[in-house]
C-alpha atoms as a PDB file:
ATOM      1  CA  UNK A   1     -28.121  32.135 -29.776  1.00  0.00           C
ATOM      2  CA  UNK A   2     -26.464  29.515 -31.280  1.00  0.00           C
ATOM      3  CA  UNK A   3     -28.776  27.142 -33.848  1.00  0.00           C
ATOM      4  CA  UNK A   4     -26.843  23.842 -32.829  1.00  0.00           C
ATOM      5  CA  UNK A   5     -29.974  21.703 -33.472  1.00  0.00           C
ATOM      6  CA  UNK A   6     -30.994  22.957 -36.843  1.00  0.00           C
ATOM      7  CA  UNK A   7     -34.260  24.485 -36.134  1.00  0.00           C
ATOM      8  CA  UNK A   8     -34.215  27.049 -39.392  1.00  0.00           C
ATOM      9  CA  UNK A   9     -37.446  26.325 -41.763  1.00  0.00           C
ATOM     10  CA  UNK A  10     -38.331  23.528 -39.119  1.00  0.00           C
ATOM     11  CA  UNK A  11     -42.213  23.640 -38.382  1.00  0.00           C
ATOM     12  CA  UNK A  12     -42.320  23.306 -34.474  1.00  0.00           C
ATOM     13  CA  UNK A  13     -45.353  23.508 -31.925  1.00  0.00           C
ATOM     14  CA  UNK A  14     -45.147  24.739 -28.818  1.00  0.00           C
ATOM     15  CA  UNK A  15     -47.912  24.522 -26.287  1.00  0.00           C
ATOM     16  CA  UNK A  16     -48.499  27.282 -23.299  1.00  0.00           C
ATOM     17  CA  UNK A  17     -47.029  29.557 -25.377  1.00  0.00           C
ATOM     18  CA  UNK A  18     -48.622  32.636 -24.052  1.00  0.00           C
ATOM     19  CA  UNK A  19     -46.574  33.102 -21.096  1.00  0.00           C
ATOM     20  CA  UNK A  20     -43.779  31.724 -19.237  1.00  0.00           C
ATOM     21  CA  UNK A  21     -41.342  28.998 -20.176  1.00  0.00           C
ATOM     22  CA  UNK A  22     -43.647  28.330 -22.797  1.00  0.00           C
ATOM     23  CA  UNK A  23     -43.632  31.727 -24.297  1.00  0.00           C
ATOM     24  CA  UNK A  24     -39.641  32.109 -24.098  1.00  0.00           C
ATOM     25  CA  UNK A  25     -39.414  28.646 -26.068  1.00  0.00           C
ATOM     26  CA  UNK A  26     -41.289  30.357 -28.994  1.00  0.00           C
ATOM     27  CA  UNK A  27     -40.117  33.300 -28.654  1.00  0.00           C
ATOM     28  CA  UNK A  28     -36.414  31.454 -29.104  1.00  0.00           C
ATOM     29  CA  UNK A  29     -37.726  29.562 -31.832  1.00  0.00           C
ATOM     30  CA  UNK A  30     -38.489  32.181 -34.221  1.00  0.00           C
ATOM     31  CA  UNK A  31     -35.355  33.842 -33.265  1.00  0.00           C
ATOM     32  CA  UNK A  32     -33.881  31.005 -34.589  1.00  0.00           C
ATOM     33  CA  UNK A  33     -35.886  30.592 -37.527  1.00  0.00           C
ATOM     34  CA  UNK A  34     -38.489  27.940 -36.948  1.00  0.00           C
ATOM     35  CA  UNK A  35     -42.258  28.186 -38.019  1.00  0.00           C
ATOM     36  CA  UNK A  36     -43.650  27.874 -35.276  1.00  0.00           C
ATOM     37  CA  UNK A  37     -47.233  27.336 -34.229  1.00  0.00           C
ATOM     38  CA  UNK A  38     -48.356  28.032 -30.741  1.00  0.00           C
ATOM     39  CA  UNK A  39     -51.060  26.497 -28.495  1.00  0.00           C
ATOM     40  CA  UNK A  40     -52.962  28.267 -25.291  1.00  0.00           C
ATOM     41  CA  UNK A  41     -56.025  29.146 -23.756  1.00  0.00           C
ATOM     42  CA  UNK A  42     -55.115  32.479 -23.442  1.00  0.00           C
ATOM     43  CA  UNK A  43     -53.892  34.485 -26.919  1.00  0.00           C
ATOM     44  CA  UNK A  44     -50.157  34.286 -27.675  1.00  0.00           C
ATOM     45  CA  UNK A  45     -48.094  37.701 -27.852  1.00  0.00           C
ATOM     46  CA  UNK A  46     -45.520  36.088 -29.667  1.00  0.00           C
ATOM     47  CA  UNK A  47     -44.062  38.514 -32.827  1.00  0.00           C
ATOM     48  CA  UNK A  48     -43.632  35.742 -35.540  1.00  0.00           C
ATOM     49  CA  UNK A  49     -45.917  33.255 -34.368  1.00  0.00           C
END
């Protein structure tokens, strides 16, 4: 994908990030190169995170 927003070395939060459209966004973000730092109830799955 495409990085037209500049997300590389961005720190970005993402919040139901355990499953869903919650876990695709993080799992996009670190493909992308963002730190990211995830938020759920349940534990996040999420290589990178």
């Amino acid at each position: 994908m495409k990085d037209y927003f500049g997300y590389v070395g961005k720190n970005v939060v993402v919040t139901g990030a355990s499953s869903g459209m919650g876990k695709a966004t993080a799992e996009m973000l670190v493909d992308l190169g963002a730190k990211v730092y995830a938020l759920d109830w349940n534990e996040c799955s999420v290589n990178g995170i």
